[in-house]
Every structure is written in structure tokens, then in C-alpha cells.
PDB file of N, CA and C in Angstrom:
ATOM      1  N   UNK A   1      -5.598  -3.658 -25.031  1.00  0.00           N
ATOM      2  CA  UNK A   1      -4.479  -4.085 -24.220  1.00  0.00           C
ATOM      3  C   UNK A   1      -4.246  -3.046 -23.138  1.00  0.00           C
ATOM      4  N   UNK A   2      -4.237  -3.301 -21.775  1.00  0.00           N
ATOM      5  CA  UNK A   2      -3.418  -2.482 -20.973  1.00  0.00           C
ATOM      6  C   UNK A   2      -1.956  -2.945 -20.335  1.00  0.00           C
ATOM      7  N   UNK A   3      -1.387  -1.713 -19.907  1.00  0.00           N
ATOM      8  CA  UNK A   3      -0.449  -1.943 -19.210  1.00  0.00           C
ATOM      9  C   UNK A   3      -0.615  -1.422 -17.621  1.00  0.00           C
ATOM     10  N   UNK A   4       0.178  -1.957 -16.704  1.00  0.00           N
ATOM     11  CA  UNK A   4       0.135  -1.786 -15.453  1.00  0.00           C
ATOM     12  C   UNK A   4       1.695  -1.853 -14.581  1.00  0.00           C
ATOM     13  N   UNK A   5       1.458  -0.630 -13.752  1.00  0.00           N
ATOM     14  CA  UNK A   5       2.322  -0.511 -13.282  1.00  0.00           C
ATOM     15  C   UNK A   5       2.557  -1.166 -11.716  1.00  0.00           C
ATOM     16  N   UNK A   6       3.853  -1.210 -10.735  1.00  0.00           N
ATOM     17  CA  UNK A   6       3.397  -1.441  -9.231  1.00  0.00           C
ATOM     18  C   UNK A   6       4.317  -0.329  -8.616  1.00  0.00           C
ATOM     19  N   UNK A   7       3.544  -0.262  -7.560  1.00  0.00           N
ATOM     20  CA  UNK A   7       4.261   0.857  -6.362  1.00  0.00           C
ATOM     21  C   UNK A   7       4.529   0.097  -4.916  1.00  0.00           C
ATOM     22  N   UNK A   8       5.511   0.263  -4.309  1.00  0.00           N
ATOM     23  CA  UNK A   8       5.246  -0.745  -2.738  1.00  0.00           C
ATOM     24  C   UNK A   8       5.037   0.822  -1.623  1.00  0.00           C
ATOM     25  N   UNK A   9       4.114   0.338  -0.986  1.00  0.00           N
ATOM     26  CA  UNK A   9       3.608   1.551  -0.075  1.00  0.00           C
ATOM     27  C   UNK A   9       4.082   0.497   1.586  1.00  0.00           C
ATOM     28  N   UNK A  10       4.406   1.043   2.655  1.00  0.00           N
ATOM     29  CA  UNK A  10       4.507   0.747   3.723  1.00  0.00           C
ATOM     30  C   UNK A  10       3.355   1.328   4.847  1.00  0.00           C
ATOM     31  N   UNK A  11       2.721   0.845   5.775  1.00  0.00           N
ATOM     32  CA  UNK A  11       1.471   1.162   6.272  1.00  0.00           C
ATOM     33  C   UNK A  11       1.995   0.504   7.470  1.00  0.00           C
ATOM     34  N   UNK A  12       1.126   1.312   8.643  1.00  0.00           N
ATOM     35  CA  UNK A  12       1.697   0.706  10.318  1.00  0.00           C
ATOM     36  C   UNK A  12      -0.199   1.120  10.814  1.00  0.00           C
ATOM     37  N   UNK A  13      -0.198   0.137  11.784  1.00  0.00           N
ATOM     38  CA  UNK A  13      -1.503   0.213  12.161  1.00  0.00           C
ATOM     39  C   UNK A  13      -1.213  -0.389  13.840  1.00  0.00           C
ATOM     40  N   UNK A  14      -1.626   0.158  15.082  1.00  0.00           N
ATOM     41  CA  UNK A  14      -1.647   0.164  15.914  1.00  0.00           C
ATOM     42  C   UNK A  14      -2.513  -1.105  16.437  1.00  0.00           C
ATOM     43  N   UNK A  15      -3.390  -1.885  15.546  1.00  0.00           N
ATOM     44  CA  UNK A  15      -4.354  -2.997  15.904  1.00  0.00           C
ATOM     45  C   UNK A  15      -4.275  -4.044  15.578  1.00  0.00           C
ATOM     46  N   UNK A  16      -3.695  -4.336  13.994  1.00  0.00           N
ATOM     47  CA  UNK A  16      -3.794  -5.927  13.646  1.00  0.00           C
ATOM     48  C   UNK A  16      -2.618  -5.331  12.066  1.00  0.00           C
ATOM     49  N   UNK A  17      -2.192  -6.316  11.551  1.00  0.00           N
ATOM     50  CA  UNK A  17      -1.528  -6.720  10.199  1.00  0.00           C
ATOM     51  C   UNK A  17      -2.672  -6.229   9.318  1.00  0.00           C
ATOM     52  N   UNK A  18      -4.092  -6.655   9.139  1.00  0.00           N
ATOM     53  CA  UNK A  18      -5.066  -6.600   8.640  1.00  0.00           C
ATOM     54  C   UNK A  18      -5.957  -5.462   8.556  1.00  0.00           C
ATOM     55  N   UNK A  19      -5.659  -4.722   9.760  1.00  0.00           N
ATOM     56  CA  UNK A  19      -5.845  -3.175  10.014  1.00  0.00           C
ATOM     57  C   UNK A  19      -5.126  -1.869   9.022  1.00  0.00           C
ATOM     58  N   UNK A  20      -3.059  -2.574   8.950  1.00  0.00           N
ATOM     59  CA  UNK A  20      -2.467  -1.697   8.284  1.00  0.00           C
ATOM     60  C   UNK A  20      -2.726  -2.197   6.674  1.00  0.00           C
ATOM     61  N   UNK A  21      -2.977  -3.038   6.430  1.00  0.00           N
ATOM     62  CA  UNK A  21      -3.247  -3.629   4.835  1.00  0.00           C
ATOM     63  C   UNK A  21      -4.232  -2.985   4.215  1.00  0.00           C
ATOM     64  N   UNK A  22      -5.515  -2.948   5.159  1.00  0.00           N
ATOM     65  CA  UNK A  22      -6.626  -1.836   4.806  1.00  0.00           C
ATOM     66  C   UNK A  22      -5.994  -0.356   4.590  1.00  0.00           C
ATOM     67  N   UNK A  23      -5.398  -0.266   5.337  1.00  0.00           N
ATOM     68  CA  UNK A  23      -4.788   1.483   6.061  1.00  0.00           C
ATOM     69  C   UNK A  23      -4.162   1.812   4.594  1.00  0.00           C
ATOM     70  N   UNK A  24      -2.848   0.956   3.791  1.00  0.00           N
ATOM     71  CA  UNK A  24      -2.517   0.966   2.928  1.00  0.00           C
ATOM     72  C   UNK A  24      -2.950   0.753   1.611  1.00  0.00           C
ATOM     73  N   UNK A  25      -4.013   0.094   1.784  1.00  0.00           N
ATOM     74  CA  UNK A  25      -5.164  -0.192   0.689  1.00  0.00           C
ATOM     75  C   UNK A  25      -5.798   0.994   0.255  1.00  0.00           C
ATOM     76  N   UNK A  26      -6.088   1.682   1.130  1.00  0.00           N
ATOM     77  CA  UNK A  26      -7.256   2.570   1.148  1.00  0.00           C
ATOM     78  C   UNK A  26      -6.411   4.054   0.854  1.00  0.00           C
ATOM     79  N   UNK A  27      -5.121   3.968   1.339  1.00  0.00           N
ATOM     80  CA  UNK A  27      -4.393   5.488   0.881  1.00  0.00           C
ATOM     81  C   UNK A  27      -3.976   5.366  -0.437  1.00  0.00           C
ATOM     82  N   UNK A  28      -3.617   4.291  -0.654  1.00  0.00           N
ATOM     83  CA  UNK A  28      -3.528   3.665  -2.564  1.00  0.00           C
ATOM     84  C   UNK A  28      -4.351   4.152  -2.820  1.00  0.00           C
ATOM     85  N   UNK A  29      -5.864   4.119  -2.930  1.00  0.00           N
ATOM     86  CA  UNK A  29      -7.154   4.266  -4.207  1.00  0.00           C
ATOM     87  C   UNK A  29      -6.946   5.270  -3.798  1.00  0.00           C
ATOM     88  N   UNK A  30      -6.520   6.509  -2.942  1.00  0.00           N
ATOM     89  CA  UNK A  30      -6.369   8.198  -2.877  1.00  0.00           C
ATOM     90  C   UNK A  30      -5.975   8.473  -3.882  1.00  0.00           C
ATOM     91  N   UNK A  31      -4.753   7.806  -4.054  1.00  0.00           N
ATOM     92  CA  UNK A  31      -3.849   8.764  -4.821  1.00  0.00           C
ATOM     93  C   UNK A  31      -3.700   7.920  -6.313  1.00  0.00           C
ATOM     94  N   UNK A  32      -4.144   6.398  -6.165  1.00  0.00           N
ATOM     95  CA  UNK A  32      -3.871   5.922  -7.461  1.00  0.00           C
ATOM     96  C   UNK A  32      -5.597   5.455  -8.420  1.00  0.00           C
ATOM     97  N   UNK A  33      -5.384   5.613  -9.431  1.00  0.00           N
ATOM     98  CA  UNK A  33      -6.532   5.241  -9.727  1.00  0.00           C
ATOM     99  C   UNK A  33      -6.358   3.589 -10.739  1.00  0.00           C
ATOM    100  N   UNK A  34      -7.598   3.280 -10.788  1.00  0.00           N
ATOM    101  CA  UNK A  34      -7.487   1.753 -11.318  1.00  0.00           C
ATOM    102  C   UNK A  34      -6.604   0.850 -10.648  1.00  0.00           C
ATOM    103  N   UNK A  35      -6.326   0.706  -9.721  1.00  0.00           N
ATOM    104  CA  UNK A  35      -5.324  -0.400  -8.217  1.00  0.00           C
ATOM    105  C   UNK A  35      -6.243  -1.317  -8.563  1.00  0.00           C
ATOM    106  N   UNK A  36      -6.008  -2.672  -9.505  1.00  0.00           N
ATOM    107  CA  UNK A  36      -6.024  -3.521  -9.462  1.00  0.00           C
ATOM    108  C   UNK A  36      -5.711  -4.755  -8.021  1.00  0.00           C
ATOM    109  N   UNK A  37      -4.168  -5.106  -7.990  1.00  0.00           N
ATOM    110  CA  UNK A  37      -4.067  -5.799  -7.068  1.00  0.00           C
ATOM    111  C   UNK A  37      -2.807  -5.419  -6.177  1.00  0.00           C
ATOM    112  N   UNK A  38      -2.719  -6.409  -5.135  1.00  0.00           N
ATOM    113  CA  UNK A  38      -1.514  -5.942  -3.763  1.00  0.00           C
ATOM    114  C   UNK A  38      -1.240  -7.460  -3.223  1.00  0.00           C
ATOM    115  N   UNK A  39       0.243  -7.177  -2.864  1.00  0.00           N
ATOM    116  CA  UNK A  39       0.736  -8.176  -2.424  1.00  0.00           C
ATOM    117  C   UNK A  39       2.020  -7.542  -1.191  1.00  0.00           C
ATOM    118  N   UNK A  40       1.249  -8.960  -0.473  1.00  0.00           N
ATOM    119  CA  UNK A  40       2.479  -8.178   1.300  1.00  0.00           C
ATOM    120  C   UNK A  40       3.149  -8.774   0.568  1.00  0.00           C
ATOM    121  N   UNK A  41       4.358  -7.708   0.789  1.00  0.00           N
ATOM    122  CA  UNK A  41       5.993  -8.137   0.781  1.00  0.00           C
ATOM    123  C   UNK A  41       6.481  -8.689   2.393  1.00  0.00           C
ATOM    124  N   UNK A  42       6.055  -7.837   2.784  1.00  0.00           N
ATOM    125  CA  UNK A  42       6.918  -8.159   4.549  1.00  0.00           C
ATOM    126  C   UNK A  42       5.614  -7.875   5.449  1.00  0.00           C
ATOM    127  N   UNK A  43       6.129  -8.128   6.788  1.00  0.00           N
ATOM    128  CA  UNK A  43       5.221  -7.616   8.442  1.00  0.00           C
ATOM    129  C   UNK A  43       6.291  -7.665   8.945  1.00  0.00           C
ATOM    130  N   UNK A  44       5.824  -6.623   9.878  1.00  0.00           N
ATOM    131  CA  UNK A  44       6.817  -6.512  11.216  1.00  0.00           C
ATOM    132  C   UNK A  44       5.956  -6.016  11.879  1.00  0.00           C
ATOM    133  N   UNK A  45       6.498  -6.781  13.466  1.00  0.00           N
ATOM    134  CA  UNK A  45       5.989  -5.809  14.769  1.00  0.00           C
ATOM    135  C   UNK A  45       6.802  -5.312  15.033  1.00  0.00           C
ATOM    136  N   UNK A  46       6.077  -3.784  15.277  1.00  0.00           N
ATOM    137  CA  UNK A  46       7.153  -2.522  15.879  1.00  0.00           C
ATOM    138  C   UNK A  46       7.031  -3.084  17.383  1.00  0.00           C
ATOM    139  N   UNK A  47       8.164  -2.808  18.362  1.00  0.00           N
ATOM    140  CA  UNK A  47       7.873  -3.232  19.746  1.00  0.00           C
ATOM    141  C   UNK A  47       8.697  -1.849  20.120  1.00  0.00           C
ATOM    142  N   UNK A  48       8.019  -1.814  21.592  1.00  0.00           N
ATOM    143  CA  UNK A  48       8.269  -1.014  22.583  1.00  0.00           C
ATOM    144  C   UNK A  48       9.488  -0.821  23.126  1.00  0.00           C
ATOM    145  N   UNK A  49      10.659   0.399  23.278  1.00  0.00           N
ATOM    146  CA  UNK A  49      11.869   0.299  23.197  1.00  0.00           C
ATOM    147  C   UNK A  49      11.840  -0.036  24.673  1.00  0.00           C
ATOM    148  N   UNK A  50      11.310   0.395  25.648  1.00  0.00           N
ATOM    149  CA  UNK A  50      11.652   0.245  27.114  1.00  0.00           C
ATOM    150  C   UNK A  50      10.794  -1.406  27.936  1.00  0.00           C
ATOM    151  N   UNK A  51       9.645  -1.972  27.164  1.00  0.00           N
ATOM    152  CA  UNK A  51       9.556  -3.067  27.302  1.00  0.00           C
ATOM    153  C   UNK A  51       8.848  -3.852  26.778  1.00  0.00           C
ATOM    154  N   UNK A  52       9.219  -3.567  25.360  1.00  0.00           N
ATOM    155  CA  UNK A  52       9.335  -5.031  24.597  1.00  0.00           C
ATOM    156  C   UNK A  52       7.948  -5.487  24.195  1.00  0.00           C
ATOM    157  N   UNK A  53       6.573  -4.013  24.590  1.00  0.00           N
ATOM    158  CA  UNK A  53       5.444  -4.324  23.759  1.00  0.00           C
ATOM    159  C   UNK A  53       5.406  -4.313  23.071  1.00  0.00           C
ATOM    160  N   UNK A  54       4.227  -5.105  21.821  1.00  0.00           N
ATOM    161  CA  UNK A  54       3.822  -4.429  20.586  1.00  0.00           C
ATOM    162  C   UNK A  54       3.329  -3.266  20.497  1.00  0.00           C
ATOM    163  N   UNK A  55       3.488  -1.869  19.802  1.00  0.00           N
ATOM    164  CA  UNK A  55       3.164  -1.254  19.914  1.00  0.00           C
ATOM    165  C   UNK A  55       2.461  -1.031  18.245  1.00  0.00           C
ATOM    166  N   UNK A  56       2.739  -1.788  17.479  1.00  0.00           N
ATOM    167  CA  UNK A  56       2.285  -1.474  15.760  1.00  0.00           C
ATOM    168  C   UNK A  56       2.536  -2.712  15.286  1.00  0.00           C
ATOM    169  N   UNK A  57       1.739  -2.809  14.133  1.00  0.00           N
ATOM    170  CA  UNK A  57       1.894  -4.534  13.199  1.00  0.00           C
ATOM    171  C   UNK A  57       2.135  -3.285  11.552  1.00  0.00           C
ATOM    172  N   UNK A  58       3.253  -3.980  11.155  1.00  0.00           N
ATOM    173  CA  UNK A  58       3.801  -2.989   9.655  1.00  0.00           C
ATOM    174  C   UNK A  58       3.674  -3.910   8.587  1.00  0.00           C
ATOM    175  N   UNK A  59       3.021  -3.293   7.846  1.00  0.00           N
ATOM    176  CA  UNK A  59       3.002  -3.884   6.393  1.00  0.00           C
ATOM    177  C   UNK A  59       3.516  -3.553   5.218  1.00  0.00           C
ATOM    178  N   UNK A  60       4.165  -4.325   4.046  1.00  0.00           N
ATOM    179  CA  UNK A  60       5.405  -3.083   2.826  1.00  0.00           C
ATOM    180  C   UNK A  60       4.409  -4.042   1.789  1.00  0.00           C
ATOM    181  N   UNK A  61       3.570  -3.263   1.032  1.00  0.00           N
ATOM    182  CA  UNK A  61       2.600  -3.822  -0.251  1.00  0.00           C
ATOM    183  C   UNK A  61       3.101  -3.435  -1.435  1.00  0.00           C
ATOM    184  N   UNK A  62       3.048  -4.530  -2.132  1.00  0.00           N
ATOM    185  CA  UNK A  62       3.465  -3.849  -3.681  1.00  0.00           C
ATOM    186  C   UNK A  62       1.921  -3.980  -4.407  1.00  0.00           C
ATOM    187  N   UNK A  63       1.959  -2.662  -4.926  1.00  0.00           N
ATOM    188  CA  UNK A  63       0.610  -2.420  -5.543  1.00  0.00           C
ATOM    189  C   UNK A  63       0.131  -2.126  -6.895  1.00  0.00           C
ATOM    190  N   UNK A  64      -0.643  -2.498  -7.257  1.00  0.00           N
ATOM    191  CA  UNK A  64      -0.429  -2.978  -8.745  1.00  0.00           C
ATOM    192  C   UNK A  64      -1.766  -2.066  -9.525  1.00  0.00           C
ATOM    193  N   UNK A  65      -1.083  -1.027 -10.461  1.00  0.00           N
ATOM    194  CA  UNK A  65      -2.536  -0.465 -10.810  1.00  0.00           C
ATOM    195  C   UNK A  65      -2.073  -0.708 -12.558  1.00  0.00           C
ATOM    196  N   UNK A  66      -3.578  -0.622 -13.285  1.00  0.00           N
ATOM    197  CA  UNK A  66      -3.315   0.003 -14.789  1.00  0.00           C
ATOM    198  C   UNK A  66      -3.265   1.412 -15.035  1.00  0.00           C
ATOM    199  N   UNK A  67      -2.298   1.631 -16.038  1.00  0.00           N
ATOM    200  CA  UNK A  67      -2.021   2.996 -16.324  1.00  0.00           C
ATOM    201  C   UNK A  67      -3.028   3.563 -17.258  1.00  0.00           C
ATOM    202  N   UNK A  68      -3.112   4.666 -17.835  1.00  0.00           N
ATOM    203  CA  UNK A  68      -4.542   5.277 -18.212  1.00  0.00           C
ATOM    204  C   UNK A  68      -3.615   5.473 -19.381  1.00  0.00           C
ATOM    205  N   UNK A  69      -4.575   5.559 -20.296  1.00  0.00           N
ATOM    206  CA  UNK A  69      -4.743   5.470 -21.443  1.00  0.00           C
ATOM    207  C   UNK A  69      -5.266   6.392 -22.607  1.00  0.00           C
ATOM    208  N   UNK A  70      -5.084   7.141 -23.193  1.00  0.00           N
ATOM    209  CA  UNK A  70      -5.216   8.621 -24.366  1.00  0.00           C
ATOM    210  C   UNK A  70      -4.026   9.542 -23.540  1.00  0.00           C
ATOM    211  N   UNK A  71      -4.561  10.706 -24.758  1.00  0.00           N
ATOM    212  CA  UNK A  71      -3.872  12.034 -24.623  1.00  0.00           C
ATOM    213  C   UNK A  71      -3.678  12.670 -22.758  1.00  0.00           C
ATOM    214  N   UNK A  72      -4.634  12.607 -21.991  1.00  0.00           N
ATOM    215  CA  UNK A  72      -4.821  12.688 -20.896  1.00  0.00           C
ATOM    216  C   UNK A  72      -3.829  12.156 -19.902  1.00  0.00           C
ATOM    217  N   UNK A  73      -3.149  11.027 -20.505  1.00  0.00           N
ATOM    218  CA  UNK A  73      -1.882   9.933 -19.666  1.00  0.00           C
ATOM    219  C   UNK A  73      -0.877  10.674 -19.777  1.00  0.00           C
ATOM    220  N   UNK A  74      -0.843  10.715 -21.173  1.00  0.00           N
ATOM    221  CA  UNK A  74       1.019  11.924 -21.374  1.00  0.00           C
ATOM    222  C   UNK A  74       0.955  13.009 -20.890  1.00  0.00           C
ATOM    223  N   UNK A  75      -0.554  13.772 -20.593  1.00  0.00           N
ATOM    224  CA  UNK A  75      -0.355  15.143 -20.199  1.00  0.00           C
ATOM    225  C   UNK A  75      -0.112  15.390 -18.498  1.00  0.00           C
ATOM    226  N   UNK A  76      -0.269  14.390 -18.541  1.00  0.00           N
ATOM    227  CA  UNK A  76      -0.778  14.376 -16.572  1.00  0.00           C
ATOM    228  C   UNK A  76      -1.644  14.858 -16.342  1.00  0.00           C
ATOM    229  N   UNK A  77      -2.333  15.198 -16.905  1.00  0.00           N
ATOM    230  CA  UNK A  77      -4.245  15.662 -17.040  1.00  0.00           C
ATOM    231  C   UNK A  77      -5.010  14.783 -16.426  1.00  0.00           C
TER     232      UNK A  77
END
């Protein structure tokens, strides 16, 4: 049996929605191990305060890993 936890990470990418999803994807498996799955919560375009470009596409993922398992889990080892 495992158990699994989720984290929501926020990611901004200067090119596409699909750009920051990777961006956020990919800083997840850094720091988490076993990241199963992800789900967008939200997007937003950041826009330009003086005229109204896009300047970023934002993504808020909730991310879904299994937690590890023996002596090694409780120790933070």
C-alpha cells in the first residue's frame, strides 16, 4: 500500500501556459521524489502595467507525489 501526498507549486513562463506547466513540472522532480501526478488549478496572464501586454502565462499545480517508505521516511534521510 502507498500513501501520497499533494503540494500546489505556482510557475510563470514568459512563452506559453504549456511552457510554465513544464517549468513547474520539472522544479517538482528537483525537489520531490516519486511525483506521480499534477493538476492546473488556475492560469493567468500576467499583463503589462503601462500597456496591457502579455508579458507571462501563470500556472498554480497541485502535485501529487508518494511518500517513501522505511526507517529512511521518519528520519529525513
Amino acid at each position: 500500500m502507498s500513501v501520497a501526498s499533494t503540494t500546489e507549486i505556482t510557475a510563470l513562463s514568459p512563452e506559453s501556459f504549456d511552457a510554465a506547466v513544464n517549468e513547474g513540472l520539472n522544479r517538482a522532480k528537483q525537489s520531490l521524489r516519486r511525483v506521480r501526478e499534477a493538476w492546473i488549478k488556475d492560469q493567468a496572464i500576467v499583463l503589462d502595467e503601462e500597456d496591457g501586454s502579455i508579458t507571462g502565462y501563470q500556472v498554480r499545480l497541485s502535485v501529487s507525489f508518494v511518500l517513501e517508505e522505511g526507517p529512511e521516511a521518519t528520519t529525513g534521510a
